[in-house]
Every structure is written in structure tokens, then in C-alpha cells.
C-alpha atoms as a PDB file:
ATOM      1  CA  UNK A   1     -96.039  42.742 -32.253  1.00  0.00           C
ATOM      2  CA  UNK A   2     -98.421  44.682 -29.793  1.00  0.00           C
ATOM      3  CA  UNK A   3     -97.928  48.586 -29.813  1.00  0.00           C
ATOM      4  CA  UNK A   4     -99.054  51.000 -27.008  1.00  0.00           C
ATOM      5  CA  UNK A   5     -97.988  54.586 -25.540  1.00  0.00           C
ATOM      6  CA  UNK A   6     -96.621  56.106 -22.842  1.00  0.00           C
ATOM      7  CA  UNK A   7     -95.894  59.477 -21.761  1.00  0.00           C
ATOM      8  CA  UNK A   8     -93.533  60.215 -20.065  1.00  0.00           C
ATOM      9  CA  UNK A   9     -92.769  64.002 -17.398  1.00  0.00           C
ATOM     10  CA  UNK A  10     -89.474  65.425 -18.340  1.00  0.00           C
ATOM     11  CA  UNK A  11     -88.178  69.004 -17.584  1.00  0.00           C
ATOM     12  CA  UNK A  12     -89.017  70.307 -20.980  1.00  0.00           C
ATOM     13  CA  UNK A  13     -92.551  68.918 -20.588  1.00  0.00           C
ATOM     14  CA  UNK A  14     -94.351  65.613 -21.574  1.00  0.00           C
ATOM     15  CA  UNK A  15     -92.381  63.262 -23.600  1.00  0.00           C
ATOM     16  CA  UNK A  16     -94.206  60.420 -25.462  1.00  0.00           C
ATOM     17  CA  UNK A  17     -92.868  57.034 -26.231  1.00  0.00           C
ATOM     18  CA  UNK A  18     -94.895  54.780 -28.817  1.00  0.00           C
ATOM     19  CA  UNK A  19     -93.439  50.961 -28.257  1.00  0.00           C
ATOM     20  CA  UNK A  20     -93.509  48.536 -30.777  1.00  0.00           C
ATOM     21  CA  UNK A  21     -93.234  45.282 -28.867  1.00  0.00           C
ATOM     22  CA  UNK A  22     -91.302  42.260 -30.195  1.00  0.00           C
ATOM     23  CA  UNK A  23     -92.634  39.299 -28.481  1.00  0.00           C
ATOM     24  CA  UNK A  24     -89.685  37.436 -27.749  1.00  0.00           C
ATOM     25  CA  UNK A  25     -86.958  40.937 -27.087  1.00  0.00           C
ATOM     26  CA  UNK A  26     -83.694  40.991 -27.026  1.00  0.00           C
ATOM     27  CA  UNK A  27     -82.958  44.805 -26.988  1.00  0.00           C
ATOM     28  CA  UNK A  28     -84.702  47.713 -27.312  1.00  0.00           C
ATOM     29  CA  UNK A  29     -84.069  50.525 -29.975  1.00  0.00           C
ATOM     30  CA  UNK A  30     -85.131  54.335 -29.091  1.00  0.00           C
ATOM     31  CA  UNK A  31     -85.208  56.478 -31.654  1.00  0.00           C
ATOM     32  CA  UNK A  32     -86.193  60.179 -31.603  1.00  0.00           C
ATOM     33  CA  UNK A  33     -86.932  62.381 -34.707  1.00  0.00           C
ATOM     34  CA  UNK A  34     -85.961  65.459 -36.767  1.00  0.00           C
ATOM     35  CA  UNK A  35     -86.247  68.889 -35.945  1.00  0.00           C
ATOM     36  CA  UNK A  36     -88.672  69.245 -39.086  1.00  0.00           C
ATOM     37  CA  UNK A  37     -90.862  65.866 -38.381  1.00  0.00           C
ATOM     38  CA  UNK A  38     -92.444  63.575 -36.224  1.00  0.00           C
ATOM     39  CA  UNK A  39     -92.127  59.686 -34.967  1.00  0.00           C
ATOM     40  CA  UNK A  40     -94.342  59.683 -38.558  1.00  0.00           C
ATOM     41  CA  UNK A  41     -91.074  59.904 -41.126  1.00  0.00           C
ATOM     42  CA  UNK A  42     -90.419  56.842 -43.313  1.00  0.00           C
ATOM     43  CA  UNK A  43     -87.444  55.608 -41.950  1.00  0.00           C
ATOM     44  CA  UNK A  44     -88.696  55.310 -38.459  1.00  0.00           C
ATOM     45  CA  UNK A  45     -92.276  54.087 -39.885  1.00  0.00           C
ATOM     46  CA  UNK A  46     -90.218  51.182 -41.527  1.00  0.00           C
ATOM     47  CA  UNK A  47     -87.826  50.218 -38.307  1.00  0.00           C
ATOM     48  CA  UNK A  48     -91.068  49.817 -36.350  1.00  0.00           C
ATOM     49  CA  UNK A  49     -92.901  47.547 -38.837  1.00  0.00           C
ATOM     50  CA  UNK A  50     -89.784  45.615 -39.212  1.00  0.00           C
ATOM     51  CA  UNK A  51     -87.373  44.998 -36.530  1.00  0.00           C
ATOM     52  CA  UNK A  52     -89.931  43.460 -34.019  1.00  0.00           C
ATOM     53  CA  UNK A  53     -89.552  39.966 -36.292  1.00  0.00           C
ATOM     54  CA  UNK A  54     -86.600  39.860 -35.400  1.00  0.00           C
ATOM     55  CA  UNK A  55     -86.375  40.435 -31.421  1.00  0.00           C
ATOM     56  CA  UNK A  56     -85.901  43.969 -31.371  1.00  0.00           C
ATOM     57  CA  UNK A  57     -88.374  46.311 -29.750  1.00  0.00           C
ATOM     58  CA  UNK A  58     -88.746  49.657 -31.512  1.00  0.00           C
ATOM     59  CA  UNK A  59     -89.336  52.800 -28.784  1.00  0.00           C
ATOM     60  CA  UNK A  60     -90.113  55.577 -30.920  1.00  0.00           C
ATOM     61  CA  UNK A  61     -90.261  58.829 -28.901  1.00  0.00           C
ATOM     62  CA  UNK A  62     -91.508  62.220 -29.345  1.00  0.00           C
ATOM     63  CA  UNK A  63     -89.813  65.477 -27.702  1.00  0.00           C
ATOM     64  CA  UNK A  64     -91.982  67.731 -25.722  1.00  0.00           C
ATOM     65  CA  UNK A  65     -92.103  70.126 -28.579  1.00  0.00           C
ATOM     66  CA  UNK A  66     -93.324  68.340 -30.578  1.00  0.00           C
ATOM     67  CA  UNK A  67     -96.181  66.594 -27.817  1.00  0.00           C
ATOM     68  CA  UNK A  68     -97.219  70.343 -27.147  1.00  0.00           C
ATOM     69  CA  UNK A  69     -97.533  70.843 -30.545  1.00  0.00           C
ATOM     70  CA  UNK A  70     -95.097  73.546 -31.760  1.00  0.00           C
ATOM     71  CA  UNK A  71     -93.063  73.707 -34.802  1.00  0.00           C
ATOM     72  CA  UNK A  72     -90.016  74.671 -33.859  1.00  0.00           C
ATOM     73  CA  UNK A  73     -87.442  72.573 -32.267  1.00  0.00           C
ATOM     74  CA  UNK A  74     -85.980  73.296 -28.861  1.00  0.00           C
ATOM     75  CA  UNK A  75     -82.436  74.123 -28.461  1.00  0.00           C
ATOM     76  CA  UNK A  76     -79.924  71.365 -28.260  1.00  0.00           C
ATOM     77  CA  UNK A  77     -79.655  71.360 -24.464  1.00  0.00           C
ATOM     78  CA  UNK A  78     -83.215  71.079 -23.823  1.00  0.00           C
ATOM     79  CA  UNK A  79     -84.081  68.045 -26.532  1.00  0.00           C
ATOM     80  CA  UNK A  80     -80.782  66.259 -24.301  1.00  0.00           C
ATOM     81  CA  UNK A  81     -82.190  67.031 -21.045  1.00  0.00           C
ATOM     82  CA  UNK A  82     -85.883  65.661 -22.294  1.00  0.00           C
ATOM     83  CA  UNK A  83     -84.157  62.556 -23.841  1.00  0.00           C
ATOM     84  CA  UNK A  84     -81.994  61.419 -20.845  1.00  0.00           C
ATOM     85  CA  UNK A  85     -85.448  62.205 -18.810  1.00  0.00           C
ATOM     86  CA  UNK A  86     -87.067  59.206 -21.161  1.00  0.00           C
ATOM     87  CA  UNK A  87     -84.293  57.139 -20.503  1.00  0.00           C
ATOM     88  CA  UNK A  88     -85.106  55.219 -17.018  1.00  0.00           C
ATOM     89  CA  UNK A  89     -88.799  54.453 -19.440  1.00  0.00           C
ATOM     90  CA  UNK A  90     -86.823  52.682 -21.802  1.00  0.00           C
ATOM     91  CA  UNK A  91     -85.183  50.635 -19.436  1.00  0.00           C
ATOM     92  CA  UNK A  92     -88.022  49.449 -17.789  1.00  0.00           C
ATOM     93  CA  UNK A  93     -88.687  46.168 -19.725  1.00  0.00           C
ATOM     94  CA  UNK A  94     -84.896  45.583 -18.552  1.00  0.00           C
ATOM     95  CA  UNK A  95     -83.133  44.766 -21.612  1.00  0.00           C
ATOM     96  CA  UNK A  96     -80.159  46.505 -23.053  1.00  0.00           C
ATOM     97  CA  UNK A  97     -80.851  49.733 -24.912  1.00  0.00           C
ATOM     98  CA  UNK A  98     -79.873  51.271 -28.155  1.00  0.00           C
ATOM     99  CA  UNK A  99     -79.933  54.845 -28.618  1.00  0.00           C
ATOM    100  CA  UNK A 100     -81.044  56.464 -31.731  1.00  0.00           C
ATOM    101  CA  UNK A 101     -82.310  59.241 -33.806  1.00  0.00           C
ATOM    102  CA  UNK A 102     -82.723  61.016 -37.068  1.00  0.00           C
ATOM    103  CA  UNK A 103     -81.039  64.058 -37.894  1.00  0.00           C
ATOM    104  CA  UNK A 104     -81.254  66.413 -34.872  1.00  0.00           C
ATOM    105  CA  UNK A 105     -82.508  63.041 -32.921  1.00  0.00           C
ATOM    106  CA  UNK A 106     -79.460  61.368 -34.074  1.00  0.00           C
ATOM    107  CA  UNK A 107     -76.935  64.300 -32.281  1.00  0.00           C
ATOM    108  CA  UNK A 108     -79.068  64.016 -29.438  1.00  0.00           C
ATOM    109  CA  UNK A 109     -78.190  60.288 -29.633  1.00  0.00           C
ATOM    110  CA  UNK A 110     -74.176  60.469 -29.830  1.00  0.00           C
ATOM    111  CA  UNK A 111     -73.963  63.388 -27.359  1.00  0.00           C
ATOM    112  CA  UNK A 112     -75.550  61.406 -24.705  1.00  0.00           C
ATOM    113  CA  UNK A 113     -74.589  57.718 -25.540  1.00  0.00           C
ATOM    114  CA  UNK A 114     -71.918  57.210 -22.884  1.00  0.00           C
ATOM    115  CA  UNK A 115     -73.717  58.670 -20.132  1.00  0.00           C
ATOM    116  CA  UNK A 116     -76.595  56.899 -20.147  1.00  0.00           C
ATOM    117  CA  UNK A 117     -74.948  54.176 -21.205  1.00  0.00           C
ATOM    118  CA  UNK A 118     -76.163  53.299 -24.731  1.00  0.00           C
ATOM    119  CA  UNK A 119     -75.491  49.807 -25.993  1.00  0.00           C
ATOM    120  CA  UNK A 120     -74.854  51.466 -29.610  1.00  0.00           C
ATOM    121  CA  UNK A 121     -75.947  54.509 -31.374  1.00  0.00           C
ATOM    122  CA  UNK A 122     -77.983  54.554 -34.725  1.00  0.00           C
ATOM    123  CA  UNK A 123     -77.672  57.830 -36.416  1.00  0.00           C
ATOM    124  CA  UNK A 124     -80.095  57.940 -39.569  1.00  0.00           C
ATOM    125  CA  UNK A 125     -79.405  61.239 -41.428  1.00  0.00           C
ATOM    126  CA  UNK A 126     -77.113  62.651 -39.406  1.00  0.00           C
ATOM    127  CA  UNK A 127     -76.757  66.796 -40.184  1.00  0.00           C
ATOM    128  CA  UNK A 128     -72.904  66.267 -40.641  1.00  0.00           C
ATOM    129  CA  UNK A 129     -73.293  70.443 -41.486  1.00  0.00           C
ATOM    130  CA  UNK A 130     -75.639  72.603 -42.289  1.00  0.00           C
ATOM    131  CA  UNK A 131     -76.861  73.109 -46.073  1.00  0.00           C
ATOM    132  CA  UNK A 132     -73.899  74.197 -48.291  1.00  0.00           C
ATOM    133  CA  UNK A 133     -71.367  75.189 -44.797  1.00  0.00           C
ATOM    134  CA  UNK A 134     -69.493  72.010 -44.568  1.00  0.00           C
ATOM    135  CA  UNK A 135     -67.398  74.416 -42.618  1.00  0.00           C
ATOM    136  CA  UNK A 136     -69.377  73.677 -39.583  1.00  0.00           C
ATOM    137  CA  UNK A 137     -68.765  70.456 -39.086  1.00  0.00           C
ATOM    138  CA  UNK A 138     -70.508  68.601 -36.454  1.00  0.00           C
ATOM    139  CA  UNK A 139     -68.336  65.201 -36.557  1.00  0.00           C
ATOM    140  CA  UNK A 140     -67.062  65.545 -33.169  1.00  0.00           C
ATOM    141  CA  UNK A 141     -70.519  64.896 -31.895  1.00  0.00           C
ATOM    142  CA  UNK A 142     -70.552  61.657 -33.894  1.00  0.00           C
ATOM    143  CA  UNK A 143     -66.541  60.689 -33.316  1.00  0.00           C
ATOM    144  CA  UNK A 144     -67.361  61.282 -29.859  1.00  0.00           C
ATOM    145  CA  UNK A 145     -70.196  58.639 -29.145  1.00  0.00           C
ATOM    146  CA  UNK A 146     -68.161  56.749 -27.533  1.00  0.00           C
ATOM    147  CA  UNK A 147     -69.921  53.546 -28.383  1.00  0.00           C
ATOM    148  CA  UNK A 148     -70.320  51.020 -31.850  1.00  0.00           C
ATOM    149  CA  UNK A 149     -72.254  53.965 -33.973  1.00  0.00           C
ATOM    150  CA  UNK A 150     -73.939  52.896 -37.291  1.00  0.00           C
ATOM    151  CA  UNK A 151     -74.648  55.778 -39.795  1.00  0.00           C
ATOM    152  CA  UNK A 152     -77.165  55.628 -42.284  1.00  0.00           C
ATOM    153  CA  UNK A 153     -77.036  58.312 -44.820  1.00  0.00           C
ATOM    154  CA  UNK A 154     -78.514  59.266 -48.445  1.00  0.00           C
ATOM    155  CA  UNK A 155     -76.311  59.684 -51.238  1.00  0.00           C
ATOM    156  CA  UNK A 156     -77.972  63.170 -51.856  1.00  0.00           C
ATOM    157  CA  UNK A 157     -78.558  64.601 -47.907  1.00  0.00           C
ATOM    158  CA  UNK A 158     -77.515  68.121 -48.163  1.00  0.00           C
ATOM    159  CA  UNK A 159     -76.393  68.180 -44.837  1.00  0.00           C
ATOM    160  CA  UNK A 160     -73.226  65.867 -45.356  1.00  0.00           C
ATOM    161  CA  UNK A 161     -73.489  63.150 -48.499  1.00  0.00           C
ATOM    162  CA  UNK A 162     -71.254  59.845 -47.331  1.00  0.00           C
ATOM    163  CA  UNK A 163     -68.478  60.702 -49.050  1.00  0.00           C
ATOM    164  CA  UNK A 164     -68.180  64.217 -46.912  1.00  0.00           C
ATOM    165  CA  UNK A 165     -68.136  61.644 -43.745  1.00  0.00           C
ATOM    166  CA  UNK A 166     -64.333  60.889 -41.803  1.00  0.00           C
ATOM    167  CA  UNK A 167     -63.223  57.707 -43.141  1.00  0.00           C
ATOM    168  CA  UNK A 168     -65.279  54.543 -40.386  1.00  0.00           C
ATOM    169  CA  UNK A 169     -63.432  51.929 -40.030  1.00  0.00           C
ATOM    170  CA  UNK A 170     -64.113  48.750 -37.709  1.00  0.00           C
ATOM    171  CA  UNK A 171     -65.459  49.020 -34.246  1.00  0.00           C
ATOM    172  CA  UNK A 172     -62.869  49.390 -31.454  1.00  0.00           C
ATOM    173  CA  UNK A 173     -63.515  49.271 -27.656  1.00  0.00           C
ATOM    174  CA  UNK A 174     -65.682  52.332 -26.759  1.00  0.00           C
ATOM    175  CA  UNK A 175     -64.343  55.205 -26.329  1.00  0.00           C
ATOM    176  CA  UNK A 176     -63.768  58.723 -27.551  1.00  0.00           C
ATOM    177  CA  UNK A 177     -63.245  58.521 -31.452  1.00  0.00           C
ATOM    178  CA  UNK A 178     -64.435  55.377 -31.886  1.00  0.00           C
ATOM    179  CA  UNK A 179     -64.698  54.424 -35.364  1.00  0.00           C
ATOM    180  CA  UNK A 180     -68.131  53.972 -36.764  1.00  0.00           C
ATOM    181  CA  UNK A 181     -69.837  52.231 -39.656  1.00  0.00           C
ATOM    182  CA  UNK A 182     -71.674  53.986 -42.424  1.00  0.00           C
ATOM    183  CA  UNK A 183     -74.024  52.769 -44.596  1.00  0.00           C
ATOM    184  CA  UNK A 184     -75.144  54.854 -48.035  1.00  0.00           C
ATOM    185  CA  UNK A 185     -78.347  54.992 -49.041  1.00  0.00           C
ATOM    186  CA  UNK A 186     -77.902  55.659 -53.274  1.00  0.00           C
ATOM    187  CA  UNK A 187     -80.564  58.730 -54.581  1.00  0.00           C
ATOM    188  CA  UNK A 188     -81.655  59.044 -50.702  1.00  0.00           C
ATOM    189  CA  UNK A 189     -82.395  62.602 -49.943  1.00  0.00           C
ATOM    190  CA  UNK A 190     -82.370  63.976 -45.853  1.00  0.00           C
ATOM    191  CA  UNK A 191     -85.436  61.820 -45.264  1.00  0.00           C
ATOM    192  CA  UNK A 192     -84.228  59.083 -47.641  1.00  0.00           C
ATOM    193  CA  UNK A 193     -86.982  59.926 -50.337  1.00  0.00           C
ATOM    194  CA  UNK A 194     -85.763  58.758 -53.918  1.00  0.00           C
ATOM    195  CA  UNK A 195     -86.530  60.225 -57.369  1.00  0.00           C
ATOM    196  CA  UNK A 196     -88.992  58.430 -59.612  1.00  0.00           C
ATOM    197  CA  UNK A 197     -86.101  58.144 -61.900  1.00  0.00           C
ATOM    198  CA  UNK A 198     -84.193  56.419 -59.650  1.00  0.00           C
ATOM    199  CA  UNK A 199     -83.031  52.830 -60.589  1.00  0.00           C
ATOM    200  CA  UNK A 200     -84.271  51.436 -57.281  1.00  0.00           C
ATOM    201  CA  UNK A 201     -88.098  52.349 -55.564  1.00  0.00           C
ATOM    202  CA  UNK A 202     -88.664  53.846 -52.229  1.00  0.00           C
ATOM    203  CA  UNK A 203     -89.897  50.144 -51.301  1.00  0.00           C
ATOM    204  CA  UNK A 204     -86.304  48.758 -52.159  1.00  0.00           C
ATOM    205  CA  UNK A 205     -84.778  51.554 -50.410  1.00  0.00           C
ATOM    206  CA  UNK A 206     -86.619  51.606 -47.049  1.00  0.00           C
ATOM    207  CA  UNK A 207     -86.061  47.920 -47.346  1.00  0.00           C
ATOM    208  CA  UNK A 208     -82.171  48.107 -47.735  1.00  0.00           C
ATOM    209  CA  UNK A 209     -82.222  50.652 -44.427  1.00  0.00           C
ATOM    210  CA  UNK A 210     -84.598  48.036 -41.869  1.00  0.00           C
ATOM    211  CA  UNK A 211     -81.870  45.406 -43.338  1.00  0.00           C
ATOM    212  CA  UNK A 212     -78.680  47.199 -42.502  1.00  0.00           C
ATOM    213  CA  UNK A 213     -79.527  48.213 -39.480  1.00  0.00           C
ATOM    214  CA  UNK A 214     -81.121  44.798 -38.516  1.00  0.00           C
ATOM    215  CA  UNK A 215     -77.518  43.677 -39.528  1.00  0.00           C
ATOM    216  CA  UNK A 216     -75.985  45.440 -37.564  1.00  0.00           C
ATOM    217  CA  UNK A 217     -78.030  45.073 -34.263  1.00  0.00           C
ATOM    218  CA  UNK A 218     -77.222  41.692 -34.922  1.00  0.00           C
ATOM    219  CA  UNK A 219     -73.790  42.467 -34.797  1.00  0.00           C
ATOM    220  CA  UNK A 220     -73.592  44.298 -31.114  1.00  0.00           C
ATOM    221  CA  UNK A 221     -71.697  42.982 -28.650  1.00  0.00           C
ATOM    222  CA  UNK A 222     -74.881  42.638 -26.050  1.00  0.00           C
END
């Protein structure tokens, strides 16, 4: 695996995309982050050390925010419009691209997907609702992806636990309301952090997520 950076001029200001190279690549996988982290959280830490064994290069990219340094997020519409800027970067080693995110990188994933033509979505954490107002559902952004969507979510993420999620079922043809798979992560907070008392480690658990979603890269129909 070789690793390098790359920034990258967008609207919103400079992007930054940190590659982690497979040497033989099949596909790429982008993933953005969080609203309250960085490229630095241990899910995406773990995809990057992992997945380039196995033919997938790991593109994990920071918003402009978060390059210039600020702490709060940008609104929706500008982290979509600084994302699909990144885009024509990721497809310069010209293989097929998967688009993915945690939590507020993961709605920036689904929302765009089909127009940029995303071989898949990965959605780690997705904020299915806010804290404690599963009234606001946001599972039209994720029904609406429009392409094979895997969800990877902790048992205890107060912004939707699995069991809040519409029932996935097997992947159709793309489209609008595509079903989507979902993978739960047991004791797994927001950023998949377990309890000490927990009957399996973080080690286990970060393990389990690079495995599933290796899986399922596997899977796509590239």
C-alpha cells in the first residue's frame, strides 16, 4: 500500500483527498467524514489499513471546512457541491468508484450517488434522525440512493439504532427505493466505540466492520 495527498479546488474551498493505494485496484472507495470529526475516526482509520489487501483503494477525503480548519460543518448544499467537485479526482486512476461517508458524509453520499454515478454507496452511521426526534426521519435520503447501499450501524447510535431502520431487503436494479443492506454493529455507539463491558473489544468490532464491508464490495456488480 503507498499513501499520498492531494488537494483538490472546489467552490467551498480546498478539498483534500488522502489515498490509500492498493497495488493491484480494482475499485476505489471515497469516503468523507462526520460533521463532528475528521478522515481520523476509527472506522475510516480501519477501512484504510484494511481494504487495500484486498484490491480496493481507500480515498479518504476531507471537506473544505474542515481543511480551513473550522468546527462547524457547512450546510448540506455546500458539503454536496464540495463532494461532487472531488469527484472527477477520484476518477482519475480510472476505475469504478464507490461513494461513501460517515454520518453527515454518508447523506452526502446517497444524495449524490446517481448523479455522479456511484458504483454503490457505503453509509457508516448514518443519522437516520436526530437524537431522540425519530420524527424527522431522513430515510428518503437513504431509500433514494438509487444504487446497491450497504449500511453499517451500532446497536446503540442515537441517531437511528438498526432496528429503527425500513426493513432492506436484497438488491434490485438501481433505482429510486432501492432496497439496501444493513449490517449491525452490537454495543457500537455513533462512532462505533464499545463499552469495556462489552462481550466483544473494539479490535473485534472494527474488525467485523473492514469485513462486512470488504464482503460486500466483493459482492458489487462492477
Amino acid at each position: 500500500m503507498t499513501t499520498r495527498t492531494e488537494s483538490v479546488d472546489t467552490p467551498a474551498g480546498e478539498a483534500r483527498v488522502t489515498w490509500h493505494a492498493a497495488r493491484a485496484a480494482r475499485l476505489v472507495l471515497a469516503v468523507g467524514h462526520g460533521a463532528g470529526g475528521g478522515i481520523e475516526a476509527r472506522d475510516l482509520q480501519a477501512l484504510a489499513a484494511a481494504l487495500p489487501g484486498r484490491g480496493v483503494t481507500v480515498a479518504l477525503v476531507e471537506q473544505p471546512w474542515r481543511v480551513a480548519g473550522k468546527r462547524v460543518a457547512a450546510a448540506p448544499k455546500v458539503l454536496d457541491e464540495g463532494w461532487r467537485a472531488v469527484w472527477a479526482a477520484l476518477l482519475a486512476p480510472g476505475l469504478p468508484v464507490v461513494a461513501g461517508g460517515r454520518s453527515a458524509g454518508a447523506r452526502v453520499a446517497c444524495r449524490t450517488a446517481a448523479e455522479l454515478d456511484a458504483a454503490g454507496v457505503l453509509a457508516l452511521a448514518f443519522p437516520l434522525h436526530p437524537p431522540g426526534r425519530a420524527e424527522k426521519s431522513r430515510a428518503e435520503e437513504l431509500l433514494g440512493a438509487g444504487r446497491p447501499t450497504l449500511v453499517v450501524q451500532g446497536g446503540r447510535d442515537p441517531f437511528g439504532r438498526p432496528e429503527e431502520f425500513p426493513p432492506p431487503g436484497p438488491h434490485t436494479p438501481p433505482g429510486p427505493g432501492s432496497p439496501y443492506e444493513l449490517v449491525a454493529v452490537p454495543h457500537g455507539d455513533h462512532g462505533f466505540a464499545v463499552p469495556k463491558r462489552a462481550d466483544v473489544t473494539q479490535a473485534e468490532t472494527l474488525a467485523a466492520i473492514t469485513g462486512a464491508v470488504a464482503g460486500w464490495l466483493d459482492r458489487l456488480p462492477i
